[in-house]
PDB file of N, CA and C in Angstrom:
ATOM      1  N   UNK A   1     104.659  92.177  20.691  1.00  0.00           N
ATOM      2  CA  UNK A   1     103.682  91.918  21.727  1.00  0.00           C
ATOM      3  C   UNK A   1     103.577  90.415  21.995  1.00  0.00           C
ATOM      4  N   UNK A   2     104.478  89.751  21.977  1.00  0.00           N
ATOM      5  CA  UNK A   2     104.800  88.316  22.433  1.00  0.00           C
ATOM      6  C   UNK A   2     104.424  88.229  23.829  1.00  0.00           C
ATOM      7  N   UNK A   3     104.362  89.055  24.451  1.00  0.00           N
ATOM      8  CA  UNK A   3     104.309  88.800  26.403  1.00  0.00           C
ATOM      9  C   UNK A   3     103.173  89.124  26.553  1.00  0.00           C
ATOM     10  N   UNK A   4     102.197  89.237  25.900  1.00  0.00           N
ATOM     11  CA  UNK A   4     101.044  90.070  25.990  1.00  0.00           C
ATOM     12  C   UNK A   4     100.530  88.644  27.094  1.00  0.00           C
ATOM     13  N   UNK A   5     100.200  87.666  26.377  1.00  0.00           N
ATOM     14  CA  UNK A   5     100.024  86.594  27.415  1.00  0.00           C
ATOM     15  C   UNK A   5     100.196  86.203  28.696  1.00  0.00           C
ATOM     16  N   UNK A   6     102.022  86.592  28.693  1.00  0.00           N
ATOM     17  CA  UNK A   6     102.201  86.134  30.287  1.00  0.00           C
ATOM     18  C   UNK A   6     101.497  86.918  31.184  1.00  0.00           C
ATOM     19  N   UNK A   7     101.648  85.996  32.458  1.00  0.00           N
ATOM     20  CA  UNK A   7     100.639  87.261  33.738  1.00  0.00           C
ATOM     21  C   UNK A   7     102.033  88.551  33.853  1.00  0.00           C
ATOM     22  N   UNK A   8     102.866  88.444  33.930  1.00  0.00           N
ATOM     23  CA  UNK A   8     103.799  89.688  34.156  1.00  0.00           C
ATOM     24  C   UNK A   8     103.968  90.589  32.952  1.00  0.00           C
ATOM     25  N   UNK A   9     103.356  90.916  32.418  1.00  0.00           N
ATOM     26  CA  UNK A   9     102.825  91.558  31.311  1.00  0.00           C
ATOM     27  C   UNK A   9     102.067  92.597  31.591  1.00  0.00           C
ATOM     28  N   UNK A  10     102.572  93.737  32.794  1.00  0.00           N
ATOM     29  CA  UNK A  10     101.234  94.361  33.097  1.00  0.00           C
ATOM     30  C   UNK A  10     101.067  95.844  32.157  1.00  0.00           C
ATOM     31  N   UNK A  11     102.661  96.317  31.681  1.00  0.00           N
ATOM     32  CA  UNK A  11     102.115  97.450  30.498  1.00  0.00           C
ATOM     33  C   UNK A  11     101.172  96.940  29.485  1.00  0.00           C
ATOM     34  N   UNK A  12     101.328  95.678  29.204  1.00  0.00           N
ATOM     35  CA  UNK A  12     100.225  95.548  27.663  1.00  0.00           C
ATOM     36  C   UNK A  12      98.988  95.399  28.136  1.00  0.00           C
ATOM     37  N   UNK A  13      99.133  95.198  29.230  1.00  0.00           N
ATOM     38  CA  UNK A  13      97.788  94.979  30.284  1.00  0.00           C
ATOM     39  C   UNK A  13      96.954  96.054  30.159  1.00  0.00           C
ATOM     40  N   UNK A  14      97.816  97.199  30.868  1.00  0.00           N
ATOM     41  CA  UNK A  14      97.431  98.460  30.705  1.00  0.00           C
ATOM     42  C   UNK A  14      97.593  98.964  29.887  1.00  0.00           C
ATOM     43  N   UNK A  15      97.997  99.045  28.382  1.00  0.00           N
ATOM     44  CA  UNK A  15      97.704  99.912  26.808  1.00  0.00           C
ATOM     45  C   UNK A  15      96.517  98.849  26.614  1.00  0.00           C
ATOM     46  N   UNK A  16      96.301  97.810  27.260  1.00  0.00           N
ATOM     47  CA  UNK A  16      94.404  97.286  26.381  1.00  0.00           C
ATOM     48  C   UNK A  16      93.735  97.771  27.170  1.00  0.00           C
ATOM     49  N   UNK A  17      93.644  97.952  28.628  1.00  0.00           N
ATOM     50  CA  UNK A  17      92.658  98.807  29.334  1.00  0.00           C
ATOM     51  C   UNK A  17      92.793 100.395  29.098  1.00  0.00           C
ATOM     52  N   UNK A  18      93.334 100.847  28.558  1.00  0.00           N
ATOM     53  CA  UNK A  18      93.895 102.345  28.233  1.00  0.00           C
ATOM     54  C   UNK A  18      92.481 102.387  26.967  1.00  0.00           C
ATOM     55  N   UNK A  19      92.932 101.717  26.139  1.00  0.00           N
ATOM     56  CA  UNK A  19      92.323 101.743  24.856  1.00  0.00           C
ATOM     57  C   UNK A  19      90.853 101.246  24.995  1.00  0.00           C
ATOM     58  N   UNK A  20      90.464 100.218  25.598  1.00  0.00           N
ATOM     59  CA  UNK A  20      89.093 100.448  26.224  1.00  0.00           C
ATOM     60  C   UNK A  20      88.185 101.370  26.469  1.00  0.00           C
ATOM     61  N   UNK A  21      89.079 101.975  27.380  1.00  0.00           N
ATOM     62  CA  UNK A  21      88.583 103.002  28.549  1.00  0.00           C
ATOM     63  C   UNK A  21      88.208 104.180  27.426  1.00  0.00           C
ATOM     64  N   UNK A  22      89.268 104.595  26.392  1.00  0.00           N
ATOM     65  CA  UNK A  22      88.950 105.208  25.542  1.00  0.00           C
ATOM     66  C   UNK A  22      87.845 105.081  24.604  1.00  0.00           C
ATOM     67  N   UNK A  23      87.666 103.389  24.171  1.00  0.00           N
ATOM     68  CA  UNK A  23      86.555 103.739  23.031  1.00  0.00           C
ATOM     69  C   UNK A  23      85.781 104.370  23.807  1.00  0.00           C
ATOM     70  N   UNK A  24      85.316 103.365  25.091  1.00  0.00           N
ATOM     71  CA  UNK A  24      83.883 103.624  25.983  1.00  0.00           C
ATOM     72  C   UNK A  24      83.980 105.207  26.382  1.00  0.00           C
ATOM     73  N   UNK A  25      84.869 105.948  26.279  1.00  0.00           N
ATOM     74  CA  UNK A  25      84.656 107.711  26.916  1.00  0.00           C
ATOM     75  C   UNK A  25      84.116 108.427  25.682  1.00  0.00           C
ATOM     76  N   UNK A  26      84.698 107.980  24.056  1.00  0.00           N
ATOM     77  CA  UNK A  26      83.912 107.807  22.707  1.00  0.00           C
ATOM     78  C   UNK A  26      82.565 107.655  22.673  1.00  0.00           C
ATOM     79  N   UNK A  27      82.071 106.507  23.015  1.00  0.00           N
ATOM     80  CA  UNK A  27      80.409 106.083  23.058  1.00  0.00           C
ATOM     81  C   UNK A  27      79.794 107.026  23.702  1.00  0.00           C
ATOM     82  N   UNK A  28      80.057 107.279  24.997  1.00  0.00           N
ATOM     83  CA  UNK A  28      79.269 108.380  25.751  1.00  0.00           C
ATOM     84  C   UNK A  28      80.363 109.682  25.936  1.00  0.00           C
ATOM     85  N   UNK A  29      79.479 110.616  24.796  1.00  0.00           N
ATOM     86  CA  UNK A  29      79.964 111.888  24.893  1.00  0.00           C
ATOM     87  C   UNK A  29      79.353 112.753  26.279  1.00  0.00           C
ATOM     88  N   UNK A  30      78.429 111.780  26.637  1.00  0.00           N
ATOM     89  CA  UNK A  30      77.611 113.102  27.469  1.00  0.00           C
ATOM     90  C   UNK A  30      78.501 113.375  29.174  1.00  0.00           C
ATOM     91  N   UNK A  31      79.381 112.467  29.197  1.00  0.00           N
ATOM     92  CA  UNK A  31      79.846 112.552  30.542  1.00  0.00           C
ATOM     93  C   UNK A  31      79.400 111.352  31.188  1.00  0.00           C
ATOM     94  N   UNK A  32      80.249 111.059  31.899  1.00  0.00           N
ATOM     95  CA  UNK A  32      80.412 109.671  33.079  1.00  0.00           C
ATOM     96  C   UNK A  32      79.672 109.576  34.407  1.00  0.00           C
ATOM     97  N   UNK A  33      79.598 109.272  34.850  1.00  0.00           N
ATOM     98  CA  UNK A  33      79.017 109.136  36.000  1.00  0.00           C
ATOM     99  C   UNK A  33      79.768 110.441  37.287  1.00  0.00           C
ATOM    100  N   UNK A  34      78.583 110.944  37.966  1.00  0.00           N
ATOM    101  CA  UNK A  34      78.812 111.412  38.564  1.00  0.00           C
ATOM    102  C   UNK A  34      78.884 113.130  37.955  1.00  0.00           C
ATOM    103  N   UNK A  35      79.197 113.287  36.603  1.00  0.00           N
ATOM    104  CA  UNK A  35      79.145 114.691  36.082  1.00  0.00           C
ATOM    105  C   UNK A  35      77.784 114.978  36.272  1.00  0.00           C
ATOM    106  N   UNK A  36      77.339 116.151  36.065  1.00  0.00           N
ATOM    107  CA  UNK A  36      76.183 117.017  35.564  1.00  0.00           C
ATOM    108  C   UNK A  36      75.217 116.802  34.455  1.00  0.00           C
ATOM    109  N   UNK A  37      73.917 115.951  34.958  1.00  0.00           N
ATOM    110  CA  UNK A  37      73.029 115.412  33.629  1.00  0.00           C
ATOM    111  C   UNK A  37      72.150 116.354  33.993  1.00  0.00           C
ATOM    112  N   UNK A  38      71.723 117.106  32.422  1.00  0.00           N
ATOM    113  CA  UNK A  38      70.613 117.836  32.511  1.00  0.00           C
ATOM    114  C   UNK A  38      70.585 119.023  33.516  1.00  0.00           C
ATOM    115  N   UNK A  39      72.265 119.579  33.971  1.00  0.00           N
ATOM    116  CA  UNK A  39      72.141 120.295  34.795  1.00  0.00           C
ATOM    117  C   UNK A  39      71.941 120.466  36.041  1.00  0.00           C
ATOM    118  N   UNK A  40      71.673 119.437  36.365  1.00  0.00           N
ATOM    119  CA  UNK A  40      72.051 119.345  37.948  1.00  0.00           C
ATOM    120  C   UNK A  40      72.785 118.063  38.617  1.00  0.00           C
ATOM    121  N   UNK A  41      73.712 118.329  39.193  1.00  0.00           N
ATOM    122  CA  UNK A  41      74.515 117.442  40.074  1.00  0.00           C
ATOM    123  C   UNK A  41      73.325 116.385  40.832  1.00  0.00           C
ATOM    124  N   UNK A  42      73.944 115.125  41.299  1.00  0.00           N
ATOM    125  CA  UNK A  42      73.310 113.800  41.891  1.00  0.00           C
ATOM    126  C   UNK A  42      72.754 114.532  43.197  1.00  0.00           C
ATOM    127  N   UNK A  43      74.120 114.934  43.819  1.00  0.00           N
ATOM    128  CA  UNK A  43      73.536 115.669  44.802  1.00  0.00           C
ATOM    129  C   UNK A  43      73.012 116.813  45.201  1.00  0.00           C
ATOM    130  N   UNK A  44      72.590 117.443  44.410  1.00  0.00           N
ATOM    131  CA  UNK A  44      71.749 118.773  44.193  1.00  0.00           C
ATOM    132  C   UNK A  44      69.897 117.902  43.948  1.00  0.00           C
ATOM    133  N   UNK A  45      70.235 116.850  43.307  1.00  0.00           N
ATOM    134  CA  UNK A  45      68.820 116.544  42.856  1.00  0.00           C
ATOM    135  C   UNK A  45      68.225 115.460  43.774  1.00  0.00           C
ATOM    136  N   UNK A  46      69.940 115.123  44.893  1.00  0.00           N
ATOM    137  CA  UNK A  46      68.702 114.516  46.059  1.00  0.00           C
ATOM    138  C   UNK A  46      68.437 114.969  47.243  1.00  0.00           C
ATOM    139  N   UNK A  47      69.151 116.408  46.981  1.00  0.00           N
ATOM    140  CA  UNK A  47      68.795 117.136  48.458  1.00  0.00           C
ATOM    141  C   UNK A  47      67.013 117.747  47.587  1.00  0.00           C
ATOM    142  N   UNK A  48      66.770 117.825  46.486  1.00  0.00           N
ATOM    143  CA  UNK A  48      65.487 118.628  45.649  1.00  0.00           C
ATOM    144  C   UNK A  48      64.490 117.351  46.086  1.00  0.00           C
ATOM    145  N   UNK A  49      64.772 116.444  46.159  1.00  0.00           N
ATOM    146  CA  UNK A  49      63.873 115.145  46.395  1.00  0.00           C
ATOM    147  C   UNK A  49      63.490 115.215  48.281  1.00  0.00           C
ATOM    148  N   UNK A  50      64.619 115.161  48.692  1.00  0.00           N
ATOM    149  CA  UNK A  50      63.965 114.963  50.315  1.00  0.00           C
ATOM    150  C   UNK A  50      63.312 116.129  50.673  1.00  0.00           C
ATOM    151  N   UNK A  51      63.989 117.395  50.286  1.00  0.00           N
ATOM    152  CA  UNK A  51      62.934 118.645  50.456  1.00  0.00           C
ATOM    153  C   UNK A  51      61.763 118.770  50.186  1.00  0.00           C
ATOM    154  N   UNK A  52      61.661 118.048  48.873  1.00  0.00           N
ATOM    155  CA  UNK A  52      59.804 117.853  48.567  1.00  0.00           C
ATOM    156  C   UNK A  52      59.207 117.114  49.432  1.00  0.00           C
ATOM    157  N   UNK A  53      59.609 115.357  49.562  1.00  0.00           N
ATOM    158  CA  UNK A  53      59.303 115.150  50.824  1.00  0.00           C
ATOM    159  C   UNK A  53      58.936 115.169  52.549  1.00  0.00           C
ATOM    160  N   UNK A  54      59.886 116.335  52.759  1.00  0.00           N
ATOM    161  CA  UNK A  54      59.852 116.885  53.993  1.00  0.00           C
ATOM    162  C   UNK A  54      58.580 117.599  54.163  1.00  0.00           C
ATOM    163  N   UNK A  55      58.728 118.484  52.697  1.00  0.00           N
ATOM    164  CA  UNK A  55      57.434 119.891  52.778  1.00  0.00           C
ATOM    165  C   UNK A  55      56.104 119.086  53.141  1.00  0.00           C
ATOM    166  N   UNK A  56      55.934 117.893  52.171  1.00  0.00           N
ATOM    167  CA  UNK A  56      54.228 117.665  52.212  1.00  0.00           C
ATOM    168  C   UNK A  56      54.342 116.824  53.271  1.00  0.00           C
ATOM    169  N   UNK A  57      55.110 116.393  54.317  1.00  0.00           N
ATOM    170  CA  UNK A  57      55.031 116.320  55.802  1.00  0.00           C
ATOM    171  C   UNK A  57      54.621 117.295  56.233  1.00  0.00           C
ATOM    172  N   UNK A  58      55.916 118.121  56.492  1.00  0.00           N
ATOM    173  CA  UNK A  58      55.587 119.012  57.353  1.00  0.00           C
ATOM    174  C   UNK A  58      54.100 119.879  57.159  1.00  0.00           C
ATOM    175  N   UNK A  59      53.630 120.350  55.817  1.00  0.00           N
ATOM    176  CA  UNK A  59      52.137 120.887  55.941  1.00  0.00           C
ATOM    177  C   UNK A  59      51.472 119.689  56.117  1.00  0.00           C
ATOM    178  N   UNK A  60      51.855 119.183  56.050  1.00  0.00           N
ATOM    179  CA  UNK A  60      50.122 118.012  56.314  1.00  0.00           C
ATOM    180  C   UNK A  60      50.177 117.883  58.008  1.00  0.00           C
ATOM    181  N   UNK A  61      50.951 117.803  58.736  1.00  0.00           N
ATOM    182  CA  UNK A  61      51.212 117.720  59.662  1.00  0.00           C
ATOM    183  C   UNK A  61      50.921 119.649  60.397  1.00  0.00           C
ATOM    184  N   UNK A  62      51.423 120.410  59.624  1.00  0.00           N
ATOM    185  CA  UNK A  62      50.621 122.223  60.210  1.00  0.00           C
ATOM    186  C   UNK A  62      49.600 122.187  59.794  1.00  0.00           C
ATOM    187  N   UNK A  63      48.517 121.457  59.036  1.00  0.00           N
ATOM    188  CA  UNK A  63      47.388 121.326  58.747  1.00  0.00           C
ATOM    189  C   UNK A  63      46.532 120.555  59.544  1.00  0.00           C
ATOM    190  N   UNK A  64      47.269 119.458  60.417  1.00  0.00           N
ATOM    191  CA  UNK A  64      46.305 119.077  60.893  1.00  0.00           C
ATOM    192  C   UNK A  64      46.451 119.367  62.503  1.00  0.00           C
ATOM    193  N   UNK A  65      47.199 119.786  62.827  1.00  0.00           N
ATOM    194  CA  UNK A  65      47.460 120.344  63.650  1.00  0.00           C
ATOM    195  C   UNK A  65      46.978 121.897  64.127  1.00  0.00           C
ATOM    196  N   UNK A  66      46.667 122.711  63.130  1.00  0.00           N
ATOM    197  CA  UNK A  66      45.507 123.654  63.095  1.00  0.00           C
ATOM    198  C   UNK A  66      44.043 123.536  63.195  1.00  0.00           C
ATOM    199  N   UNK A  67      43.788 122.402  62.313  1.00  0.00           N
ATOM    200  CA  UNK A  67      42.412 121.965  62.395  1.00  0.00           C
ATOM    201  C   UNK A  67      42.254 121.349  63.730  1.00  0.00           C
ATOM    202  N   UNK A  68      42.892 120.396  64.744  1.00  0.00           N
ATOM    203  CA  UNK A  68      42.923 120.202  65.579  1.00  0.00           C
ATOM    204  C   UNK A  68      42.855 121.066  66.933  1.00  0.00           C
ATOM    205  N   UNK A  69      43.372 122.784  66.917  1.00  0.00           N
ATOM    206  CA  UNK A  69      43.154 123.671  67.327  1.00  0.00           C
ATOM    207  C   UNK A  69      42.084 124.257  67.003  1.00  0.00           C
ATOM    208  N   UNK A  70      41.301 124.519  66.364  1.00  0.00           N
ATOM    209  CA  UNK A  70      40.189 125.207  65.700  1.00  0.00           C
ATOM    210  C   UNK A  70      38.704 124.404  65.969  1.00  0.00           C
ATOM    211  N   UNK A  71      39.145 122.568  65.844  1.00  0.00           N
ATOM    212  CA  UNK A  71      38.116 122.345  65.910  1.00  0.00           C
ATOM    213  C   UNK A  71      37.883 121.377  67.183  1.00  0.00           C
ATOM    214  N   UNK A  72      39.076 121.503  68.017  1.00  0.00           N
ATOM    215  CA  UNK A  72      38.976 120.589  69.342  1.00  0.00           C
ATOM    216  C   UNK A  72      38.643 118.886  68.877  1.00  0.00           C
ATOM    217  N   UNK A  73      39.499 118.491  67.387  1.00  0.00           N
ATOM    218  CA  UNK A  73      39.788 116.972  67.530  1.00  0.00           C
ATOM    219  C   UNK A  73      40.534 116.538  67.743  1.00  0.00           C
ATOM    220  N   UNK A  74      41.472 116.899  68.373  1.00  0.00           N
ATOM    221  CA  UNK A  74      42.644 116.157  68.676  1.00  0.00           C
ATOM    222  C   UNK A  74      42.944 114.914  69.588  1.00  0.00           C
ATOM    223  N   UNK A  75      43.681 114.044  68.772  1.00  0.00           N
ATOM    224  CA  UNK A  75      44.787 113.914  67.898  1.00  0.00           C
ATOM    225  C   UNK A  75      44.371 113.424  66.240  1.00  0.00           C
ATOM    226  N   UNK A  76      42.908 113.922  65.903  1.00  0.00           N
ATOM    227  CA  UNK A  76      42.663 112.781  64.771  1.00  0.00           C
ATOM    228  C   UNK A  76      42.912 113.938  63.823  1.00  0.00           C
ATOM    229  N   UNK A  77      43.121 115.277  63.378  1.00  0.00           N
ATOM    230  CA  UNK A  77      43.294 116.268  62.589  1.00  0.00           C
ATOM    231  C   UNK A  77      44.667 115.810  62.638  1.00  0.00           C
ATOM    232  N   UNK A  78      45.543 115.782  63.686  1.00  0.00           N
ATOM    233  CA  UNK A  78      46.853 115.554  63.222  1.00  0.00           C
ATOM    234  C   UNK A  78      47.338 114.406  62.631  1.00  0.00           C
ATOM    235  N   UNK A  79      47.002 113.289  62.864  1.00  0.00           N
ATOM    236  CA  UNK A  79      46.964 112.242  62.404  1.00  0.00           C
ATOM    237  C   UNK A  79      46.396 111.941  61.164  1.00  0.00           C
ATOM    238  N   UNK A  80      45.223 112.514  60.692  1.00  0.00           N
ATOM    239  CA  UNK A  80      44.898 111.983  59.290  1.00  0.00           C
ATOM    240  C   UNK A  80      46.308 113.144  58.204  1.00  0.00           C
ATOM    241  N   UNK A  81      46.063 114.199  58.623  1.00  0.00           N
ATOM    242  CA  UNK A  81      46.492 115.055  57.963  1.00  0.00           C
ATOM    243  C   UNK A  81      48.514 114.718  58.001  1.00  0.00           C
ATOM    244  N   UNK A  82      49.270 114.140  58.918  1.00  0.00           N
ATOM    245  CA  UNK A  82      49.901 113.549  58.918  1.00  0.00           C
ATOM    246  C   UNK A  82      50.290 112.532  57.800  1.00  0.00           C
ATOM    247  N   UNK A  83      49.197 111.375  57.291  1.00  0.00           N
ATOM    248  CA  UNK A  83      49.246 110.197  56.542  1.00  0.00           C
ATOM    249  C   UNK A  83      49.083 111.177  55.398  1.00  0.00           C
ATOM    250  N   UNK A  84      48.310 112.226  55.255  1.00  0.00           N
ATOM    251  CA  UNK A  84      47.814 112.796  53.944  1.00  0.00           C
ATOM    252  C   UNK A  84      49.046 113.737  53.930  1.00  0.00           C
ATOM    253  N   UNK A  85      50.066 113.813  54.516  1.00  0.00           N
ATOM    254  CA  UNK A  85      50.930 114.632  54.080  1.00  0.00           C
ATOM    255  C   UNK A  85      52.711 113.515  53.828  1.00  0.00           C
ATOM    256  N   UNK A  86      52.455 113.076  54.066  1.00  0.00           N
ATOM    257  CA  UNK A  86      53.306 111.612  54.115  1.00  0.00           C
ATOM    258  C   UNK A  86      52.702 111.415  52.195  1.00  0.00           C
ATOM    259  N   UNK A  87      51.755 110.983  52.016  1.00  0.00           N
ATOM    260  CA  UNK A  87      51.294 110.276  50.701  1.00  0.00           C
ATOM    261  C   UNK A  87      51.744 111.376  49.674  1.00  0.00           C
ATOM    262  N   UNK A  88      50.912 113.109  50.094  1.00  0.00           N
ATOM    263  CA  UNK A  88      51.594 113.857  49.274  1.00  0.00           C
ATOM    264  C   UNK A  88      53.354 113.810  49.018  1.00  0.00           C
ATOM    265  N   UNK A  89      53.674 113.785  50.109  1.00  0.00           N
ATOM    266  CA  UNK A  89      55.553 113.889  49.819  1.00  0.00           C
ATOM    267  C   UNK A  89      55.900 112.739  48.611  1.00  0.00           C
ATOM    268  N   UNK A  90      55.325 111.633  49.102  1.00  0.00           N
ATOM    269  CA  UNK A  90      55.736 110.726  47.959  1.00  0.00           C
ATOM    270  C   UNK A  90      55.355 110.568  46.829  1.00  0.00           C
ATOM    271  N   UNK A  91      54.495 111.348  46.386  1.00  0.00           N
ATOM    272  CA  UNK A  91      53.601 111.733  45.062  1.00  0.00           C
ATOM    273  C   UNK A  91      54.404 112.934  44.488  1.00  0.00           C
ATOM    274  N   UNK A  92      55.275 113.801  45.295  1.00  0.00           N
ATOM    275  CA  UNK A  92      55.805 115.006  44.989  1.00  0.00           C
ATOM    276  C   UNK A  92      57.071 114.521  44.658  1.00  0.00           C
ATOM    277  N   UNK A  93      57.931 113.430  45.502  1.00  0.00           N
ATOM    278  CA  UNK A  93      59.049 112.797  44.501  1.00  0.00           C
ATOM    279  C   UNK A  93      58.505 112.191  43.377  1.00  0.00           C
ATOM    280  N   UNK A  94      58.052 111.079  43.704  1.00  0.00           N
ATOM    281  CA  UNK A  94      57.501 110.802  42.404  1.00  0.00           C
ATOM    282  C   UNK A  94      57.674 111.165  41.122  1.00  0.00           C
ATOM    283  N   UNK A  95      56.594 112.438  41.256  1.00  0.00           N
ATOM    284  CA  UNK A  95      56.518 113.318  40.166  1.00  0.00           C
ATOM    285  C   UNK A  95      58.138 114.160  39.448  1.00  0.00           C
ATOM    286  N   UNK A  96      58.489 114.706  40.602  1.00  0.00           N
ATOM    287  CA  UNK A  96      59.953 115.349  40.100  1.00  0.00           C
ATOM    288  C   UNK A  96      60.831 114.262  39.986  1.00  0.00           C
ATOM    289  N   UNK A  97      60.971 113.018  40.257  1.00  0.00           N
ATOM    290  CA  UNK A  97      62.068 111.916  39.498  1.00  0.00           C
ATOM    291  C   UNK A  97      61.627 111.431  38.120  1.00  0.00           C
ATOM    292  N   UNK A  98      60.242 111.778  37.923  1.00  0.00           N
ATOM    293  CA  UNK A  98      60.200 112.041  36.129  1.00  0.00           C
ATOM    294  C   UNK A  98      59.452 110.267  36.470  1.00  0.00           C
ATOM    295  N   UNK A  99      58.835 109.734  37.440  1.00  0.00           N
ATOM    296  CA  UNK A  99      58.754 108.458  37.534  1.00  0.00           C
ATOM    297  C   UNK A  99      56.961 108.145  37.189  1.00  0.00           C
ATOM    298  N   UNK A 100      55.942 109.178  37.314  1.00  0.00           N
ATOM    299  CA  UNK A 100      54.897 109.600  36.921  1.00  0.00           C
ATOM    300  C   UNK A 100      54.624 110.811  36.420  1.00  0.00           C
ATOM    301  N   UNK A 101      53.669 110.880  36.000  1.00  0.00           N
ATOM    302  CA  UNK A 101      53.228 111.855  35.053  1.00  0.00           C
ATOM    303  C   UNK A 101      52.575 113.189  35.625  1.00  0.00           C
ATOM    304  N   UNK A 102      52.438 113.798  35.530  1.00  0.00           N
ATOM    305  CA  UNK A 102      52.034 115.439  36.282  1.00  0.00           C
ATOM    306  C   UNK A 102      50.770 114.900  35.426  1.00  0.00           C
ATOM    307  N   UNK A 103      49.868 115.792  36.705  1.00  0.00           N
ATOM    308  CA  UNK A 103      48.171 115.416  36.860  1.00  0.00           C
ATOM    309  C   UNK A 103      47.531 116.372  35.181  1.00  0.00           C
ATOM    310  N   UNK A 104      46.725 115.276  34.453  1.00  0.00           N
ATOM    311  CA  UNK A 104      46.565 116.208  33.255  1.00  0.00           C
ATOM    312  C   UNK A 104      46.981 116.188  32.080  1.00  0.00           C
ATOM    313  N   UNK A 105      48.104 115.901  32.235  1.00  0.00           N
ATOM    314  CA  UNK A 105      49.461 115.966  31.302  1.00  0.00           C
ATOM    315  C   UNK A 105      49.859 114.923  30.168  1.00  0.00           C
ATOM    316  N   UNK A 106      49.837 115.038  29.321  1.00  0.00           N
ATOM    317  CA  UNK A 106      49.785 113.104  28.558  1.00  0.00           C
ATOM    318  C   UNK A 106      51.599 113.270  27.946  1.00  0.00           C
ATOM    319  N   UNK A 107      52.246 112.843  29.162  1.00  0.00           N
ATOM    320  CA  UNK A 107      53.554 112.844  29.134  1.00  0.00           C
ATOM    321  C   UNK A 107      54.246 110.891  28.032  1.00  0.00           C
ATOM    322  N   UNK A 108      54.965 111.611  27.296  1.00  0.00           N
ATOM    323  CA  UNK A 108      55.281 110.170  26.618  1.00  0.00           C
ATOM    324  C   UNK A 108      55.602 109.019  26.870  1.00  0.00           C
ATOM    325  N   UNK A 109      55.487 107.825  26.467  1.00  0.00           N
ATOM    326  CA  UNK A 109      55.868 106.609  27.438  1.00  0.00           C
ATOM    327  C   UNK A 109      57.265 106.398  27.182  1.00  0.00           C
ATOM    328  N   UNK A 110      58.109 105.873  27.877  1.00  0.00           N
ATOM    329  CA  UNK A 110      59.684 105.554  27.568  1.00  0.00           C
ATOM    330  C   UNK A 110      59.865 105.003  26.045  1.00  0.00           C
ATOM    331  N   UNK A 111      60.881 105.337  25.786  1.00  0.00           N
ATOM    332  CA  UNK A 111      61.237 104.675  24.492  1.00  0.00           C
ATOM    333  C   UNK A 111      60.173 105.283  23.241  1.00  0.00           C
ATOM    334  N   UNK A 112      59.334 106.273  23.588  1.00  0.00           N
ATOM    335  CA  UNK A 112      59.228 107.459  22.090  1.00  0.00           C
ATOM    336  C   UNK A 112      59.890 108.262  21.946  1.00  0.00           C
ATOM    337  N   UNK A 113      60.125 107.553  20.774  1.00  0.00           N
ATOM    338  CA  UNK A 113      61.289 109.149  20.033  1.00  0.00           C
ATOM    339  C   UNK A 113      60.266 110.326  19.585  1.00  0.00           C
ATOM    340  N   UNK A 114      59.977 110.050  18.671  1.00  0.00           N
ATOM    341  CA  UNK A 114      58.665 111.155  18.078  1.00  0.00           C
ATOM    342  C   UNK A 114      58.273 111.927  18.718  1.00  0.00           C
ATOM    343  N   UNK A 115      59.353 112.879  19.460  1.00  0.00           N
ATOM    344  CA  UNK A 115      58.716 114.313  20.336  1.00  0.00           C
ATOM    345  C   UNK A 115      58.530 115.560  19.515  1.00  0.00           C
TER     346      UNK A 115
END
């Protein structure tokens, strides 16, 4: 392995990036990027995210939009209920990206092991 040095050296190049690549696939048994964590694909869990989002639009928005029929305020039933369905969506990702805590719940802080 005398040529290992020169720049035209690109097999030894590639048996040290070979062997790299290997410890690091060693360290993480769980799979690389892009596999299946915890069972669901990246993109399975961000079409589960905008759908939550969408929903507490869209009812806050058939909510106020009913009340607005029922009680002759319109546009302010649709409009509050709008913002209040906007805030829910983002409280509903939130919650399912594991980024807050479900209401109640005394969920652990990062970095406890002791489950």
């Amino acid at each position: 392995m005398a040529n290992r040095g020169k720049p035209g050296d690109l097999d030894g190049r590639r048996r040290d990036l070979e062997a790299a690549l290997a410890a690091r696939r060693r360290e993480r048994p769980s799979g690389g990027e892009g596999a299946e964590r915890g069972g669901k694909s990246d993109f399975a869990n961000a079409l589960k995210l905008s759908s939550e989002f969408i929903a507490g639009v869209v009812v806050g928005v058939a909510l106020g939009w009913f009340i607005d029929r029922m009680a002759g305020t319109s546009p302010w039933g649709l409009i509050i209920f709008l913002l209040l369905g906007f805030g829910a969506g983002i409280l509903n990702v939130l919650r399912s990206a594991g980024l807050i805590a479900e209401f109640g719940s005394k969920a652990p802080k990062k970095g406890d092991d002791d489950l």
